[in-house]
Protein backbone atom coordinates (compact mmCIF):
# COMPACT_ATOMS: atom_id res chain seq x y z
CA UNK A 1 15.45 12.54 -20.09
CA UNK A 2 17.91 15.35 -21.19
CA UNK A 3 20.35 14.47 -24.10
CA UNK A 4 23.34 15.53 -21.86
CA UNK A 5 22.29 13.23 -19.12
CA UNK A 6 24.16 9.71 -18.76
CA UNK A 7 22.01 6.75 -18.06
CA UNK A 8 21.57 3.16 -18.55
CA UNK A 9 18.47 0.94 -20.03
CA UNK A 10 18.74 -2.81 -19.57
CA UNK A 11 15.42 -4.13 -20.81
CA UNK A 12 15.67 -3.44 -24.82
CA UNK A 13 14.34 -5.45 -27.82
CA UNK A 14 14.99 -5.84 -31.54
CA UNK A 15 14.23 -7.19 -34.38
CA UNK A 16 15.81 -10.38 -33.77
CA UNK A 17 12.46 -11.11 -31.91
CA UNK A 18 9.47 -8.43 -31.59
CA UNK A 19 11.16 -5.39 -31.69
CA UNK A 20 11.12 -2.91 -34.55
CA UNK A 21 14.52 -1.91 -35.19
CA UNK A 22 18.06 -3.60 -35.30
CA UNK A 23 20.81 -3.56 -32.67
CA UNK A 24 22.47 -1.06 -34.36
CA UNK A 25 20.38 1.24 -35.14
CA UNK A 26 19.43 1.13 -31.15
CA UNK A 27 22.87 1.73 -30.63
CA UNK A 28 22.61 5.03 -32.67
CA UNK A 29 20.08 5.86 -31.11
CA UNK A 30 21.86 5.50 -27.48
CA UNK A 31 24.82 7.94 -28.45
CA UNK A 32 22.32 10.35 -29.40
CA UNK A 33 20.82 10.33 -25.79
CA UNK A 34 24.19 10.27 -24.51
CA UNK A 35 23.33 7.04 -22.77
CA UNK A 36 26.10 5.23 -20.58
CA UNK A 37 25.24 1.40 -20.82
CA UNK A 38 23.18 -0.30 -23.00
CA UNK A 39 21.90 -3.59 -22.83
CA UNK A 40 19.96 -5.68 -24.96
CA UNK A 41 17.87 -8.35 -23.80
CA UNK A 42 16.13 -10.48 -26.75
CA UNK A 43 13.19 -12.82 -25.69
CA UNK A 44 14.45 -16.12 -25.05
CA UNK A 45 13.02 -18.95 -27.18
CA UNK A 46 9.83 -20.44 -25.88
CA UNK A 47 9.77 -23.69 -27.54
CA UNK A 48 5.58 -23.35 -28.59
CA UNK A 49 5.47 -19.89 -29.20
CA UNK A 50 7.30 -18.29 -31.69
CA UNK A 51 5.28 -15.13 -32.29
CA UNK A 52 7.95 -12.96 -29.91
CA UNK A 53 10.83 -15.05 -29.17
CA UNK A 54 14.33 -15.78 -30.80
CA UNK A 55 14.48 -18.69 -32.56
CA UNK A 56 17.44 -20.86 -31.67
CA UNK A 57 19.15 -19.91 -34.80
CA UNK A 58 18.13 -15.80 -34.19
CA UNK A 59 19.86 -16.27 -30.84
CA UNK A 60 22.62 -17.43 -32.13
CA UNK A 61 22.86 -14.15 -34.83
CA UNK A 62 21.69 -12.10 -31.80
CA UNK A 63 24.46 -12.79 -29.72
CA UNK A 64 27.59 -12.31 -32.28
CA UNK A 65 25.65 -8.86 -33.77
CA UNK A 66 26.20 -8.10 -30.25
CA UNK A 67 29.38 -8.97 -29.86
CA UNK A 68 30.21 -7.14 -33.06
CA UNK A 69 28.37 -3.77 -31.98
CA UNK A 70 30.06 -3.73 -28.43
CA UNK A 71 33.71 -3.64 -30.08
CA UNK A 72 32.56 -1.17 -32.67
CA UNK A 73 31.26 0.93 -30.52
CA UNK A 74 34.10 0.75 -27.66
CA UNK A 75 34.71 3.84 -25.83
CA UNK A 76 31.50 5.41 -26.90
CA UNK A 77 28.40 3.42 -24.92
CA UNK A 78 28.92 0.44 -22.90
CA UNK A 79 27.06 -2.92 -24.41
CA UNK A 80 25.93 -5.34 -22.85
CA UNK A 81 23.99 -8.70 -24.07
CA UNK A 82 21.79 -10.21 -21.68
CA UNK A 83 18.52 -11.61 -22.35
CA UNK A 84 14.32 -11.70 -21.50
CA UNK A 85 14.03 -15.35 -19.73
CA UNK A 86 10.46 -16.64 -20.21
CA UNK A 87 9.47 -18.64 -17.37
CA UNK A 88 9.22 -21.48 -19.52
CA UNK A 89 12.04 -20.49 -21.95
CA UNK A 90 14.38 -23.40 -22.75
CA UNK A 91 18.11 -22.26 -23.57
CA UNK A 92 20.70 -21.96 -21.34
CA UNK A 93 21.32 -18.64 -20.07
CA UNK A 94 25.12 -19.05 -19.04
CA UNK A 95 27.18 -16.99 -21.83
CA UNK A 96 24.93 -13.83 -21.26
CA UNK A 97 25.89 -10.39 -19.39
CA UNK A 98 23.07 -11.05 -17.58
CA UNK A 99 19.11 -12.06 -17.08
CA UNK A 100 16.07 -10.97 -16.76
CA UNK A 101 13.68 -13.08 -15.53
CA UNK A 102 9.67 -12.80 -16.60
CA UNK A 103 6.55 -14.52 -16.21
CA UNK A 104 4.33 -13.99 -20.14
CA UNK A 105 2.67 -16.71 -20.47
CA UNK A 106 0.15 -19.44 -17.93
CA UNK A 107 -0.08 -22.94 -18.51
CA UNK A 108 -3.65 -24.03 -18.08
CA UNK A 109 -5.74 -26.89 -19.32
CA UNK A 110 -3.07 -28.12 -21.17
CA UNK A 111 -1.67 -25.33 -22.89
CA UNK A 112 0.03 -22.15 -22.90
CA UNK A 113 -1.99 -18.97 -22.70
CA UNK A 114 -0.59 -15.41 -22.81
CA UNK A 115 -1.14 -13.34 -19.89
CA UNK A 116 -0.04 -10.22 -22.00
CA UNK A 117 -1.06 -10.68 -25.78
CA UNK A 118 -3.93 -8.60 -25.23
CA UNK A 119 -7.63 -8.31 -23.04
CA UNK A 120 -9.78 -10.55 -25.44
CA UNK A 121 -7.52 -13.66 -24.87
CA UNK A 122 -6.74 -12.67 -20.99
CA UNK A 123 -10.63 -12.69 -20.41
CA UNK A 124 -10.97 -15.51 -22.80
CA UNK A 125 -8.20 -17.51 -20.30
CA UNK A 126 -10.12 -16.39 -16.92
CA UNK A 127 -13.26 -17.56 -18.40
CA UNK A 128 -12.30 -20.95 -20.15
CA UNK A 129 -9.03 -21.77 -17.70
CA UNK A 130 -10.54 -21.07 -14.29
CA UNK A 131 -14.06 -20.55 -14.28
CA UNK A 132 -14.49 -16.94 -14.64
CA UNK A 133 -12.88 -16.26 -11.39
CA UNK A 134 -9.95 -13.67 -12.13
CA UNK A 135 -8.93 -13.87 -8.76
CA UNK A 136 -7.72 -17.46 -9.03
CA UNK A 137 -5.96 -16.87 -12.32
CA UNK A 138 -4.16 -13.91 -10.14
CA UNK A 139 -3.04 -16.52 -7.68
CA UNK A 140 -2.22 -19.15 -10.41
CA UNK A 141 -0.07 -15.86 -12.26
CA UNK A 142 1.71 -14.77 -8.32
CA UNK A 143 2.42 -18.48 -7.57
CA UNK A 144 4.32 -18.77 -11.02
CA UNK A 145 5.79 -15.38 -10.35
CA UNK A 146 7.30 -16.03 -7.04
CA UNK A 147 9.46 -18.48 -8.67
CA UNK A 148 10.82 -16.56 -11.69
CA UNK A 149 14.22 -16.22 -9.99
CA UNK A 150 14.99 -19.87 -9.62
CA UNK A 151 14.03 -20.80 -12.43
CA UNK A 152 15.21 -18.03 -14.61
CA UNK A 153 18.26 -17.84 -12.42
CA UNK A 154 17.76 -13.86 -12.97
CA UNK A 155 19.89 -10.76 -12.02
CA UNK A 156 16.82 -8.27 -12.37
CA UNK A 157 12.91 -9.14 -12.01
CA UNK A 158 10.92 -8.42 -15.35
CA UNK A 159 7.37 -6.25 -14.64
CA UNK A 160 6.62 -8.26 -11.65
CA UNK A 161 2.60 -7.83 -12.24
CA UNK A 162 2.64 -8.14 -15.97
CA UNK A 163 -1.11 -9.08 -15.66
CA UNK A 164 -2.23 -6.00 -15.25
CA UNK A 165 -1.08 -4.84 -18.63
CA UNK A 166 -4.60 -4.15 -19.72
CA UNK A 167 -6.45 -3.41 -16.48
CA UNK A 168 -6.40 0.23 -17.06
CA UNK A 169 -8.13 0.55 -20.07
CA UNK A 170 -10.24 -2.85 -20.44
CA UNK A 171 -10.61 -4.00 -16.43
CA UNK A 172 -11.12 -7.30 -15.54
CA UNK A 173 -10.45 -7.26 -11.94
CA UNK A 174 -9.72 -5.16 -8.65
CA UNK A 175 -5.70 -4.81 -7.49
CA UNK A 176 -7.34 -3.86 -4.15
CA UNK A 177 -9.48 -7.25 -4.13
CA UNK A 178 -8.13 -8.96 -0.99
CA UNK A 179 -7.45 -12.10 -2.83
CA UNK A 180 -5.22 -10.02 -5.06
CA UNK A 181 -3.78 -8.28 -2.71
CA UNK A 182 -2.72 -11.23 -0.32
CA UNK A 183 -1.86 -13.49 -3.34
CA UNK A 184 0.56 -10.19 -5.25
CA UNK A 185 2.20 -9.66 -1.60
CA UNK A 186 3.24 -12.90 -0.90
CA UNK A 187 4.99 -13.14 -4.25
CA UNK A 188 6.86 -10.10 -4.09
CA UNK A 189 7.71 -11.10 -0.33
CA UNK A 190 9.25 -14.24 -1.96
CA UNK A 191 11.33 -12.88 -4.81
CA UNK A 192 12.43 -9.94 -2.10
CA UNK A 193 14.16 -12.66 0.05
CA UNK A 194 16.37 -13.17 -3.79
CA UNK A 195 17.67 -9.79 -3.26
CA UNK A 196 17.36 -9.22 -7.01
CA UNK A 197 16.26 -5.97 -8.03
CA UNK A 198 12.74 -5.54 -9.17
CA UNK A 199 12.14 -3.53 -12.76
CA UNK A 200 9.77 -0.13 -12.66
CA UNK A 201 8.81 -0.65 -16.19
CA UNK A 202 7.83 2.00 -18.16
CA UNK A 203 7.39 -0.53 -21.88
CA UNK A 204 3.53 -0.79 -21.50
CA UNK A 205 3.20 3.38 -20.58
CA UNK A 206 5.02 3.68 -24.10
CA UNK A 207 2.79 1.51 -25.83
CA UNK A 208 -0.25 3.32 -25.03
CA UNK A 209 -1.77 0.62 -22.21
CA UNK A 210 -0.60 2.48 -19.11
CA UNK A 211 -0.20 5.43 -17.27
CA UNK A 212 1.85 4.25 -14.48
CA UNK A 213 4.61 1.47 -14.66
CA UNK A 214 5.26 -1.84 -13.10
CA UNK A 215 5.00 -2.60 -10.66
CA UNK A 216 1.93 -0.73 -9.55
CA UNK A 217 2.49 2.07 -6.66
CA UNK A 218 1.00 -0.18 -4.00
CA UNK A 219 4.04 -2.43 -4.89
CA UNK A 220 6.58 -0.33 -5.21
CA UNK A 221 5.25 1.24 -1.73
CA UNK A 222 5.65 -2.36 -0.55
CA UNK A 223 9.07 -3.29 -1.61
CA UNK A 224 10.40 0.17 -0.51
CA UNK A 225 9.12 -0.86 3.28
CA UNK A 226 11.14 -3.97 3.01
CA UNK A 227 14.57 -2.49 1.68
CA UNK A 228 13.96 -3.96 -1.74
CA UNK A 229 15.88 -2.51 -4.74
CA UNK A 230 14.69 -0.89 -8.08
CA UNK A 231 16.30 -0.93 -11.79
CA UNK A 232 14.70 1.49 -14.40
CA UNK A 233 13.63 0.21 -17.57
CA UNK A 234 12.05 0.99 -20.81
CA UNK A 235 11.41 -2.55 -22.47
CA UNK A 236 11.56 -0.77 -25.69
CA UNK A 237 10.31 -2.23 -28.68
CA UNK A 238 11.27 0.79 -30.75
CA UNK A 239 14.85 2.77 -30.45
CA UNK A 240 12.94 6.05 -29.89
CA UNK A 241 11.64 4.55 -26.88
CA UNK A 242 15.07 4.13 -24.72
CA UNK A 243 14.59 5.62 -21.12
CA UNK A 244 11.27 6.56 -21.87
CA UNK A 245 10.12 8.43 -18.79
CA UNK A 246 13.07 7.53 -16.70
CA UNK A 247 12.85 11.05 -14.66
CA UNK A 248 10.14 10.82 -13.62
CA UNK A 249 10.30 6.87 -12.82
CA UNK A 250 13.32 8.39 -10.67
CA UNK A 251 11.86 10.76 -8.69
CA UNK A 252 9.11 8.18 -8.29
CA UNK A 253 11.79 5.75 -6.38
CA UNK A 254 13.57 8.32 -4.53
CA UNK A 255 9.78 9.88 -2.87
CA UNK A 256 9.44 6.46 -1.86
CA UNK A 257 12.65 6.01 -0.34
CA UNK A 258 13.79 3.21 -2.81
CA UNK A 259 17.16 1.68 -3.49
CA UNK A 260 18.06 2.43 -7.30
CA UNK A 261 20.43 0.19 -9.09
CA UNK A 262 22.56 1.26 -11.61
CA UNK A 263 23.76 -2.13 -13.29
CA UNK A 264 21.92 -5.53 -12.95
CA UNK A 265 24.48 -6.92 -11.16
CA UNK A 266 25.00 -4.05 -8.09
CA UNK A 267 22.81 -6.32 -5.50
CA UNK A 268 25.55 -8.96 -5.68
């Protein structure tokens, strides 16, 4: 992404919950790419995690530092503060720019397990929560994913097949398996009839687990043959991060014919 090219990045973190650097020096770090909107988007408090999230107290700070940054920075980058809704986050969402709406964690034998924390406790979940099978923790994951919008009430859909984080590296099943492959479709047929754009995600290529984004290819293939929409974003941990790969996450969207938004609200 060239310096002298305006953009936008909606899926940005900080450290008011995992991220390592503060809202303002992501803001710097915006006007030196020359971006056009920013928007941060903290992770919502899950009330029995606390390991990533805002507390109730952080989201409070969270959302008058961003307050304070978008009137300092007026006329220089547009800010925007919107936040990361867990499935099972439990604030209200109302005073925020706008959502985005994710699926982290699986609740299963009585407690939450991370789909995303990293392969050890995803195998250790497929093998203690449903037999070994990974195929039925995909369904369980797609069923809870197919209803991120309404209960998220989200403007953009956060890396739609999350689960796959490590799959690369460290597999643990087949995204061609027909089980897969039947139970990923139907979700992303459901959340297409929202009309909410889907993320291609570039925040687990940064971090070293990927080489291509979410939603996988097959995916994107499949939303662009249903007149689906697209948002970029980088969900950077780390200001030097912002728009990472965005060019090429571009041309991606426009080979496959896709509809690219520009703000998280342009499908309304």
């Amino acid at each position: 992404m060239s310096a002298a090219t305006p953009f936008s990045d909606f899926h940005v973190h900080t450290t008011f919950c995992d991220g390592k650097n503060t809202a303002e020096e992501v803001v710097q770090a915006a006007l030196s790419l020359g971006m056009k909107r920013l928007g941060f988007s903290g992770h919502a408090h899950t009330p029995f995690d606390s390991t990533a999230c805002m507390s109730p107290e952080a989201t409070e700070a969270y959302k008058k530092e961003i307050s304070r940054l978008r009137e300092k920075y007026k006329g220089q980058v547009e800010i925007l503060c919107g936040v990361e809704q867990d499935y099972f986050s439990d604030l209200p969402t109302d005073d925020y720019d706008y959502v985005i709406g994710s699926a982290h964690y699986l609740y299963v034998g009585g407690e939450f397990r991370h789909v995303d924390w990293d392969a050890d406790r995803l195998r250790a979940m497929i093998d203690e929560g449903f037999g070994g099978d990974p195929y039925a923790m995909a369904e369980a994951y797609f069923r809870q994913e197919a209803d991120v919008v309404r209960k998220t009430n989200a403007n953009i859909i956060g890396h739609f097949d999350l689960l796959t984080k490590f799959n690369e590296q460290e597999p643990l099943f087949d995204e061609e398996h027909p089980r897969y492959v039947a139970a990923s479709n139907a979700a992303l047929d459901a959340l297409l009839k929202t009309g909410r754009p889907f993320e291609i995600n570039t925040g687990a290529i940064a971090r070293g687990y990927r080489t291509t984004p979410y939603p996988s290819p097959r995916l994107l293939r499949r939303i662009a043959e249903r007149g689906g929409q697209v948002i970029l974003s980088s969900d950077s941990h780390r200001a030097d991060t912002l728009g990472f790969r965005f060019e090429e996450c571009r041309s991606l969207a426009e080979s496959l014919g896709l509809k690219l938004c520009q703000t998280p609200w342009e499908h309304l």
